[in-house]
PDB file of N, CA and C in Angstrom:
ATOM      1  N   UNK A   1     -15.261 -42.681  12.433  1.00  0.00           N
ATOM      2  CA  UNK A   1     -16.288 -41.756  12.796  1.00  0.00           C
ATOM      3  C   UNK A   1     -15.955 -40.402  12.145  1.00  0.00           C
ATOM      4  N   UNK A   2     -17.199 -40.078  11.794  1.00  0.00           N
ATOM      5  CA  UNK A   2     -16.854 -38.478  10.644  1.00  0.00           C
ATOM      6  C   UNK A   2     -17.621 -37.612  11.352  1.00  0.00           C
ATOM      7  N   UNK A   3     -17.231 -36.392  11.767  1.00  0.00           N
ATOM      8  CA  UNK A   3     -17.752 -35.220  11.757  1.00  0.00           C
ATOM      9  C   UNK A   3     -18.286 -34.125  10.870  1.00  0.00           C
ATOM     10  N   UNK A   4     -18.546 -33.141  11.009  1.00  0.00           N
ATOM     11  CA  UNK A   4     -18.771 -32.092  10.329  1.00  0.00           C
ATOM     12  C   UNK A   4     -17.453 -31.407  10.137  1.00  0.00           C
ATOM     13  N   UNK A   5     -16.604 -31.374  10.932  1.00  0.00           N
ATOM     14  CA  UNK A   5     -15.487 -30.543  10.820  1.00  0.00           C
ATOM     15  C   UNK A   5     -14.640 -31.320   9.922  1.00  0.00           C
ATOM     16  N   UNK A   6     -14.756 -32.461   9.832  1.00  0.00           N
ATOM     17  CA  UNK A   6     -13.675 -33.563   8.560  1.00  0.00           C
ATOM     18  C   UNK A   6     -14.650 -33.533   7.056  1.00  0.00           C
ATOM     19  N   UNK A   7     -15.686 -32.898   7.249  1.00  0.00           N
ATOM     20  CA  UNK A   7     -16.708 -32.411   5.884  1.00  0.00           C
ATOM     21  C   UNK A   7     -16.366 -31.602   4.673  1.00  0.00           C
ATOM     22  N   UNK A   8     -15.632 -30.569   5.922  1.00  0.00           N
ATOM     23  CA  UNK A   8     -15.473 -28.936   5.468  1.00  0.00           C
ATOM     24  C   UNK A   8     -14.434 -28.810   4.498  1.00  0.00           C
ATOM     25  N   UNK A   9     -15.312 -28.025   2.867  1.00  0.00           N
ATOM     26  CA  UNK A   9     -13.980 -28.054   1.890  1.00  0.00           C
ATOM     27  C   UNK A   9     -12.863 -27.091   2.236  1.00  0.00           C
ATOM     28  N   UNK A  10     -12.166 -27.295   1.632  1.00  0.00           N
ATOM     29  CA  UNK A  10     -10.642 -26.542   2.029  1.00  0.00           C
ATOM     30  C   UNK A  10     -10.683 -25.034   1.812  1.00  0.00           C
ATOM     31  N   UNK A  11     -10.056 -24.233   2.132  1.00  0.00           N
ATOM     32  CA  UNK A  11      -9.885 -22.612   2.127  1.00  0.00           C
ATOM     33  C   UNK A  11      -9.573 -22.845   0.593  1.00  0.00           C
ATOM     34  N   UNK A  12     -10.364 -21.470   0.154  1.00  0.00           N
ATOM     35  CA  UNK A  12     -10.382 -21.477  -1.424  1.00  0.00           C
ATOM     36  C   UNK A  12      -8.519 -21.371  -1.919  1.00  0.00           C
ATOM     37  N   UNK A  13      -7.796 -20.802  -1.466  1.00  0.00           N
ATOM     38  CA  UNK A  13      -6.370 -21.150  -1.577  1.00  0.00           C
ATOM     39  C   UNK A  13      -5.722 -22.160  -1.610  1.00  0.00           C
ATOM     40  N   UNK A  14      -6.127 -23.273  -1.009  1.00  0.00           N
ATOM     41  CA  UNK A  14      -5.768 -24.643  -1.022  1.00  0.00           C
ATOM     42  C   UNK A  14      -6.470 -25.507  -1.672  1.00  0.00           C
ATOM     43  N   UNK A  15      -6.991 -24.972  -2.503  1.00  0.00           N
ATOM     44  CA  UNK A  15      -8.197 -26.075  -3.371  1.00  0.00           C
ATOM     45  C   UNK A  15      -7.389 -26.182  -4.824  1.00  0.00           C
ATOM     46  N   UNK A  16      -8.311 -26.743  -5.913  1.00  0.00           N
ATOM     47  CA  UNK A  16      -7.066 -27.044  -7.229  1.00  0.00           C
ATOM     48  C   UNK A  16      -7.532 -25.740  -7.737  1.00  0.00           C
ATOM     49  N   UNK A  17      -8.409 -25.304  -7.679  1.00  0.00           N
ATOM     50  CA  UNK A  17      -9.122 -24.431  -8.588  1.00  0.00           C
ATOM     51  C   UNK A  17      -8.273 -22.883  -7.938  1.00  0.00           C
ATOM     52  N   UNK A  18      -8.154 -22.882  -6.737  1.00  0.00           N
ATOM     53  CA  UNK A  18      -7.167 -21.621  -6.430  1.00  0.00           C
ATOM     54  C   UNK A  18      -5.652 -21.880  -6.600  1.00  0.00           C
ATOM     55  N   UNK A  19      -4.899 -22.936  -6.640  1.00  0.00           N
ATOM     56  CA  UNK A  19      -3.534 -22.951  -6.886  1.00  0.00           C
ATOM     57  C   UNK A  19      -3.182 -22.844  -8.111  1.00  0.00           C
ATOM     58  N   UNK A  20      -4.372 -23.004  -8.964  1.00  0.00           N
ATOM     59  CA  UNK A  20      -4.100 -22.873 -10.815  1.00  0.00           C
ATOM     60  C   UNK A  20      -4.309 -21.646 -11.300  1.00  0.00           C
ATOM     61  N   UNK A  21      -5.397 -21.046 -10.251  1.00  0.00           N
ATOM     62  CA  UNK A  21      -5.338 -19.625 -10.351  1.00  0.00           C
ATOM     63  C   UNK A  21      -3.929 -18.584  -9.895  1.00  0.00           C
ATOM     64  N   UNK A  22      -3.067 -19.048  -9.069  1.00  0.00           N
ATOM     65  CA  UNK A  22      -2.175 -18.843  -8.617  1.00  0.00           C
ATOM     66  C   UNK A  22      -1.094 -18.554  -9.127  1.00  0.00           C
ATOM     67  N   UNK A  23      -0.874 -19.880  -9.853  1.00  0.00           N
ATOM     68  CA  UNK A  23      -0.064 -20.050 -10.825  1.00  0.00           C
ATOM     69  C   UNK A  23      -0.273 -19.780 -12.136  1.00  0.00           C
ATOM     70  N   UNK A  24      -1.635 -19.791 -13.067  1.00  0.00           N
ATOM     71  CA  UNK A  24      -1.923 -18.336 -13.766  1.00  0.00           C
ATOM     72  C   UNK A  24      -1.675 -17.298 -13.944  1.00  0.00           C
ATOM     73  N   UNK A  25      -1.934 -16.912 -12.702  1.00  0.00           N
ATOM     74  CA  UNK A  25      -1.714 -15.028 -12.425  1.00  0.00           C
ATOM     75  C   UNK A  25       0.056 -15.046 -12.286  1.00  0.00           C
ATOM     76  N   UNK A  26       0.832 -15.690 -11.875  1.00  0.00           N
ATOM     77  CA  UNK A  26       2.243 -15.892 -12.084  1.00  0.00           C
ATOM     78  C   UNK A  26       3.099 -15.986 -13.466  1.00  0.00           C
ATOM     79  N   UNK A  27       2.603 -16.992 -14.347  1.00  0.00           N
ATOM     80  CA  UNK A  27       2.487 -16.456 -15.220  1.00  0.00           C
ATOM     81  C   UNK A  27       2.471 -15.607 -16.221  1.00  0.00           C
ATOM     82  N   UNK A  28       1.169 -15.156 -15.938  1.00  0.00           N
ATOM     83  CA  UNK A  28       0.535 -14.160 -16.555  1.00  0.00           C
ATOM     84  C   UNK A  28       1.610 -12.559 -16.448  1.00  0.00           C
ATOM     85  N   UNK A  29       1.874 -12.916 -14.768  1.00  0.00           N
ATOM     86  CA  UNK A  29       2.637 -11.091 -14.275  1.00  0.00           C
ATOM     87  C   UNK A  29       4.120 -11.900 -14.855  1.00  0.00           C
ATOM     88  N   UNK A  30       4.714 -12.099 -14.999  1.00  0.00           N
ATOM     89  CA  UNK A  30       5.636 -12.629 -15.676  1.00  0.00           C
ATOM     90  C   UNK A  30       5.892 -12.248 -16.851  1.00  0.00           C
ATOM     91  N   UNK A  31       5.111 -12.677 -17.892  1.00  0.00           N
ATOM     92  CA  UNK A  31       5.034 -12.328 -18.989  1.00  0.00           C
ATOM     93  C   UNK A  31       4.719 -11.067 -19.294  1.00  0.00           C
ATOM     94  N   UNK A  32       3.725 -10.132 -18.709  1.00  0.00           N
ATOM     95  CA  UNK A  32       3.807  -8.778 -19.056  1.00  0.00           C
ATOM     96  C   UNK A  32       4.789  -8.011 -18.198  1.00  0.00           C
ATOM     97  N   UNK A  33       5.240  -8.236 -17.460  1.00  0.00           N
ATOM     98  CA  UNK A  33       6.841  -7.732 -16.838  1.00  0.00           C
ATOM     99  C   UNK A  33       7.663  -7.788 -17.809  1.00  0.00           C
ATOM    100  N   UNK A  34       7.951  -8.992 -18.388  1.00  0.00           N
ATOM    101  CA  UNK A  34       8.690  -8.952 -19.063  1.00  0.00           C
ATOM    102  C   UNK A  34       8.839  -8.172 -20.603  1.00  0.00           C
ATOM    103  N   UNK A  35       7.537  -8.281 -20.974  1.00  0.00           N
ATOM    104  CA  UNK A  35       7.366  -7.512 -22.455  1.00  0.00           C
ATOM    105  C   UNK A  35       6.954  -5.883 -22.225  1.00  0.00           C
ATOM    106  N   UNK A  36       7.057  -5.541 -21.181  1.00  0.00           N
ATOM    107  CA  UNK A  36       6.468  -4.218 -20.818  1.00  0.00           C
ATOM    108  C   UNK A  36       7.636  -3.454 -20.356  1.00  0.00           C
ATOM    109  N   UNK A  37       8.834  -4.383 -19.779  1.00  0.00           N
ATOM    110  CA  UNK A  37       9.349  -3.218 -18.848  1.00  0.00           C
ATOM    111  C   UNK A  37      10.457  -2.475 -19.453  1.00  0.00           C
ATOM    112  N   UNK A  38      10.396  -2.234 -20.436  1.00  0.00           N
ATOM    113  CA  UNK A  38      10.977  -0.849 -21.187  1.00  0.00           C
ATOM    114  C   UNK A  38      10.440  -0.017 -21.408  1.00  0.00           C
ATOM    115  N   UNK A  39       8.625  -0.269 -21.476  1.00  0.00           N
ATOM    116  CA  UNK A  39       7.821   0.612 -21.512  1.00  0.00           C
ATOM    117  C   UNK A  39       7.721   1.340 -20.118  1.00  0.00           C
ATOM    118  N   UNK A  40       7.479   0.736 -19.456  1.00  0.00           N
ATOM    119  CA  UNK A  40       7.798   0.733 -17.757  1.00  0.00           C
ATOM    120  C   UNK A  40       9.252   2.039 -17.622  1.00  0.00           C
ATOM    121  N   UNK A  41       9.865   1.837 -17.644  1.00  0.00           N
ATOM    122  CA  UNK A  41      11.334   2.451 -17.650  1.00  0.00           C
ATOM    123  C   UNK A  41      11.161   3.330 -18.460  1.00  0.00           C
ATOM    124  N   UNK A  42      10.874   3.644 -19.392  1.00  0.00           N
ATOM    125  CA  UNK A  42      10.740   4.490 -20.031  1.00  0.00           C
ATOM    126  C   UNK A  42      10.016   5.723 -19.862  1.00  0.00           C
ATOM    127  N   UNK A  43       8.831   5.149 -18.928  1.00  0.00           N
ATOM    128  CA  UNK A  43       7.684   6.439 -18.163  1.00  0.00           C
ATOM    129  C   UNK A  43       8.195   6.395 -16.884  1.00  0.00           C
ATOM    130  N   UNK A  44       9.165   5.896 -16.447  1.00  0.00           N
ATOM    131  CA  UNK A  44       9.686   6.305 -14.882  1.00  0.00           C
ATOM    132  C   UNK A  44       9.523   7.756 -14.199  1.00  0.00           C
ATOM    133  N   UNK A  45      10.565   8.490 -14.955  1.00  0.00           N
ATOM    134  CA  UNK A  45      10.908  10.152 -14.960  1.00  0.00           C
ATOM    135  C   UNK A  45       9.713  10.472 -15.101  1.00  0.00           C
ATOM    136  N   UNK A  46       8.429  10.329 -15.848  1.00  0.00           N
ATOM    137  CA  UNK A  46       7.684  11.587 -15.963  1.00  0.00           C
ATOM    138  C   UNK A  46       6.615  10.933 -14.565  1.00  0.00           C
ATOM    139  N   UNK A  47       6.409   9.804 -14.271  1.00  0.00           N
ATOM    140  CA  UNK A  47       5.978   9.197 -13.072  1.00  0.00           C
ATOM    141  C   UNK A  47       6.325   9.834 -11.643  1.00  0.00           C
ATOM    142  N   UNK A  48       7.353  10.252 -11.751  1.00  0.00           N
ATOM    143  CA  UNK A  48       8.280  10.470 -10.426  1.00  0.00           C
ATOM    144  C   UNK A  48       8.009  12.418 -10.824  1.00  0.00           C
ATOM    145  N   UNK A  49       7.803  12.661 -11.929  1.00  0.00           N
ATOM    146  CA  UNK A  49       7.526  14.554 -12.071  1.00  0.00           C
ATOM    147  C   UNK A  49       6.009  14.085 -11.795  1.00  0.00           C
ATOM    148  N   UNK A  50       5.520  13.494 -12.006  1.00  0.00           N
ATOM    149  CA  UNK A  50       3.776  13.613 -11.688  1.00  0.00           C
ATOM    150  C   UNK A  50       3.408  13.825 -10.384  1.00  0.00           C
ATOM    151  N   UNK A  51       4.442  12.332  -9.282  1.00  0.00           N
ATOM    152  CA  UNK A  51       4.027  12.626  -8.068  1.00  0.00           C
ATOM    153  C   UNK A  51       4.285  13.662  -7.102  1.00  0.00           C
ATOM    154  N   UNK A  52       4.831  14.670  -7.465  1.00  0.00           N
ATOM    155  CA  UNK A  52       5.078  15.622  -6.560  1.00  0.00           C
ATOM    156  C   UNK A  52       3.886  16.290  -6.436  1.00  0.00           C
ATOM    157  N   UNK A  53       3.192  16.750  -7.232  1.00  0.00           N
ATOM    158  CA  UNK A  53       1.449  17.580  -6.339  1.00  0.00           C
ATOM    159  C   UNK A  53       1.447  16.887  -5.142  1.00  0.00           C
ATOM    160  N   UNK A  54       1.054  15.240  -5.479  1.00  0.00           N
ATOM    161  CA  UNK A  54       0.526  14.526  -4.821  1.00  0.00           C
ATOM    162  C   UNK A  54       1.229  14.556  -2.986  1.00  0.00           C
ATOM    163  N   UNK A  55       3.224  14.573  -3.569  1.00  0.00           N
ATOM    164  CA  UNK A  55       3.598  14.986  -2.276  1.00  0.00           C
ATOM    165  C   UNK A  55       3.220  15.944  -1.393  1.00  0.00           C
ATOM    166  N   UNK A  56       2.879  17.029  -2.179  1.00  0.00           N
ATOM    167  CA  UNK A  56       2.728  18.495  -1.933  1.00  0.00           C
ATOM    168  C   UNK A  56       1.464  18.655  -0.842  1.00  0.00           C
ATOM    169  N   UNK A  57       0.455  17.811  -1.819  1.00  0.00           N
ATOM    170  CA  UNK A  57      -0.723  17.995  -1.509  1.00  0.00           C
ATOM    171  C   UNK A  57      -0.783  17.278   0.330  1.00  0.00           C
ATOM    172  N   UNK A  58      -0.583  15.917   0.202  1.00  0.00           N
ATOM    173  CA  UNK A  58      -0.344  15.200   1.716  1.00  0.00           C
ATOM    174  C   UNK A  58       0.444  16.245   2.659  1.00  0.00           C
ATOM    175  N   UNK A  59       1.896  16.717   1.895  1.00  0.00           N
ATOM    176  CA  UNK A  59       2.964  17.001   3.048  1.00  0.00           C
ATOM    177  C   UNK A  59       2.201  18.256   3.473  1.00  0.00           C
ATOM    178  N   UNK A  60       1.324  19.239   2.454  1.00  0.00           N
ATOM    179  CA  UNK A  60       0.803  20.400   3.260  1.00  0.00           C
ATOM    180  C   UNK A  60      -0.487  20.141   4.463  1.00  0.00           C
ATOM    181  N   UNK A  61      -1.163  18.996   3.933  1.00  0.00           N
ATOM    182  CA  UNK A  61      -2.356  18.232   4.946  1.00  0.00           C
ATOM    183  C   UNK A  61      -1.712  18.024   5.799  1.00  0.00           C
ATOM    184  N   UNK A  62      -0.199  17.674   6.621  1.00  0.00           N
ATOM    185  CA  UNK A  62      -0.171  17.199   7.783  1.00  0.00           C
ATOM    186  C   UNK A  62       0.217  18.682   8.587  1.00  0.00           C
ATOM    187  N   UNK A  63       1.151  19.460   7.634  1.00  0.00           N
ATOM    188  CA  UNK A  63       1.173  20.699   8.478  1.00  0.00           C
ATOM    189  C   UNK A  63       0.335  21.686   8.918  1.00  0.00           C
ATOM    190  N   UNK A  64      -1.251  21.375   7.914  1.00  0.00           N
ATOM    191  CA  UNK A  64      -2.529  22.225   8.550  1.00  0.00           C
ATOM    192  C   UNK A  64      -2.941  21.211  10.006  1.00  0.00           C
ATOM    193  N   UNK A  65      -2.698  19.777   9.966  1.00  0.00           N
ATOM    194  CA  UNK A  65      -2.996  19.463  10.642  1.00  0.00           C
ATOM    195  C   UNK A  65      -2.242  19.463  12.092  1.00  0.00           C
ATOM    196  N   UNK A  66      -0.819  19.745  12.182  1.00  0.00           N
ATOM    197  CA  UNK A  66      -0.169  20.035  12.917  1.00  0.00           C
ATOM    198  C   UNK A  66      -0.079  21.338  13.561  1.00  0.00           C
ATOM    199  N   UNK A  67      -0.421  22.169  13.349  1.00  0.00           N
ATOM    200  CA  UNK A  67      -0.746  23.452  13.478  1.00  0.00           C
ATOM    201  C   UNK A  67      -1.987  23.839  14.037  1.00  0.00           C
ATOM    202  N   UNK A  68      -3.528  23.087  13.791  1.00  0.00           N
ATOM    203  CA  UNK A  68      -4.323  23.117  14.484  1.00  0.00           C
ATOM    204  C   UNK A  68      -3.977  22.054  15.911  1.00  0.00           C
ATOM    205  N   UNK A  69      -2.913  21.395  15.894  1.00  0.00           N
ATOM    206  CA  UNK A  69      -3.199  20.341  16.814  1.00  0.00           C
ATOM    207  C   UNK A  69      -4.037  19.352  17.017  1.00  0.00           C
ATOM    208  N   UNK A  70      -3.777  18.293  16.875  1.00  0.00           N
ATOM    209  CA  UNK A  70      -4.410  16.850  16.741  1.00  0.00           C
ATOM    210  C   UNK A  70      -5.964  16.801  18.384  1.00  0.00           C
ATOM    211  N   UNK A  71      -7.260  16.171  17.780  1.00  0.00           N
ATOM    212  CA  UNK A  71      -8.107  16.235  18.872  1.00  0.00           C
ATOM    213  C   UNK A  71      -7.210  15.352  20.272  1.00  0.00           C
ATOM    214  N   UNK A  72      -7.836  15.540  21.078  1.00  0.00           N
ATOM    215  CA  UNK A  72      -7.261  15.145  22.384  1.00  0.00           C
ATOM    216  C   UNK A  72      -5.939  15.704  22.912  1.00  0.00           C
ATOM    217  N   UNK A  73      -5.277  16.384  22.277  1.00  0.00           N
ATOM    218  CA  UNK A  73      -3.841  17.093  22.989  1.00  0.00           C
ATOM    219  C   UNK A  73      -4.227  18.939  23.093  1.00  0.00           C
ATOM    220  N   UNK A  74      -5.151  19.130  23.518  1.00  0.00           N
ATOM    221  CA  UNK A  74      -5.728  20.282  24.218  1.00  0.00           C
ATOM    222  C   UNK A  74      -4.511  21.167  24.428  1.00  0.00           C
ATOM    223  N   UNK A  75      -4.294  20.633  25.785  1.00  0.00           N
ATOM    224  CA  UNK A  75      -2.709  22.007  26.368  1.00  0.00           C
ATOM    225  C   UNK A  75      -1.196  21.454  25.088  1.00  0.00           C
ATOM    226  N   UNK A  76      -1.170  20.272  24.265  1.00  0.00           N
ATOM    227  CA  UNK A  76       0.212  20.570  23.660  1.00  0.00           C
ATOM    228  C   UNK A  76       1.101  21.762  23.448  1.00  0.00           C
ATOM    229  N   UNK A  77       2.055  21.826  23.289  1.00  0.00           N
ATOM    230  CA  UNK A  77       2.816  22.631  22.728  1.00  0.00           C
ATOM    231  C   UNK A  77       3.171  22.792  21.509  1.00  0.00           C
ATOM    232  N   UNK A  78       3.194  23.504  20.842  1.00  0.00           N
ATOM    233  CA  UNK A  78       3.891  23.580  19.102  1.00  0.00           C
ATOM    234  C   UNK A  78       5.150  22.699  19.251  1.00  0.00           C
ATOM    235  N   UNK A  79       5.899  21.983  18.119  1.00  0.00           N
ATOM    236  CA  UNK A  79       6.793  21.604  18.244  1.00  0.00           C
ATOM    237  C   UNK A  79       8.368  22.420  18.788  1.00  0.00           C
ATOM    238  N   UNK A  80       8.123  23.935  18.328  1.00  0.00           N
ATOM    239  CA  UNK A  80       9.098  24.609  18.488  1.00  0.00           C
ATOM    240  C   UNK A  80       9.026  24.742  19.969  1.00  0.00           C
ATOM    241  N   UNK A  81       8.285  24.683  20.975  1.00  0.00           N
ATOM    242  CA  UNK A  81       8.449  24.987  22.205  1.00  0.00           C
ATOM    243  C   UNK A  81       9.012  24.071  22.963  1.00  0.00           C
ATOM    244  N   UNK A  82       8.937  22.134  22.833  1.00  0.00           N
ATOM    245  CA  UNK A  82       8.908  21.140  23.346  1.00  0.00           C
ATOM    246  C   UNK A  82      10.398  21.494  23.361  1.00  0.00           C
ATOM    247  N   UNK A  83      10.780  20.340  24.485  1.00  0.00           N
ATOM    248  CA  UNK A  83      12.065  20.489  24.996  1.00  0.00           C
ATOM    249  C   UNK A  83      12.304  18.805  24.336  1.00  0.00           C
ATOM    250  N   UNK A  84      13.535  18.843  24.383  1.00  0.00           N
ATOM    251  CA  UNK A  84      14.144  17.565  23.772  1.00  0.00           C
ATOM    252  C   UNK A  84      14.526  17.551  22.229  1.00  0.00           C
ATOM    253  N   UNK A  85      15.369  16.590  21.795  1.00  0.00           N
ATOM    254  CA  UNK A  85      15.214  16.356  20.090  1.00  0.00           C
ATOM    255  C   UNK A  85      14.256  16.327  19.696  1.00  0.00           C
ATOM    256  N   UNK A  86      14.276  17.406  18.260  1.00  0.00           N
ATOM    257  CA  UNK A  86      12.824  17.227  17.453  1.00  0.00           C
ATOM    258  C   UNK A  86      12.404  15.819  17.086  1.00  0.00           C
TER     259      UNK A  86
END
């Protein structure tokens, strides 16, 4: 006796057509890992000087946001007032 539920094709991951894709893309990142990563290494340093705005930019967003105080903590205290380890 067959149901509908013994019908149903398989999750696209378990089918042939997604495990070849799988193993493709494996492959594939394989091979340009491998032929790339001196190029890779090579732009490290100026990668790592680029992201600092980016730090800059977030780490100053949380201290405007800390400073106005987050919605719902009305009476908080600044951190400098709280009692306990920072």
């Amino acid at each position: 006796m067959t149901t509908e539920h013994d019908l149903e094709p398989p999750p696209f991951w378990r089918s042939r057509f997604g495990i070849g894709l799988v193993v493709l893309e494996g492959v594939a990142g394989y091979f340009l890992w491998t032929e790339h990563r001196a190029h890779l290494a090579g732009a490290l340093p100026y990668v790592l000087f680029l992201l600092c705005p980016l730090m800059l930019l977030f780490m100053s967003h949380g201290q405007r946001e800390q400073q106005r105080g987050s919605p719902g903590k009305e009476g908080a205290l600044p951190t400098s007032q709280r009692e306990g380890p920072p």
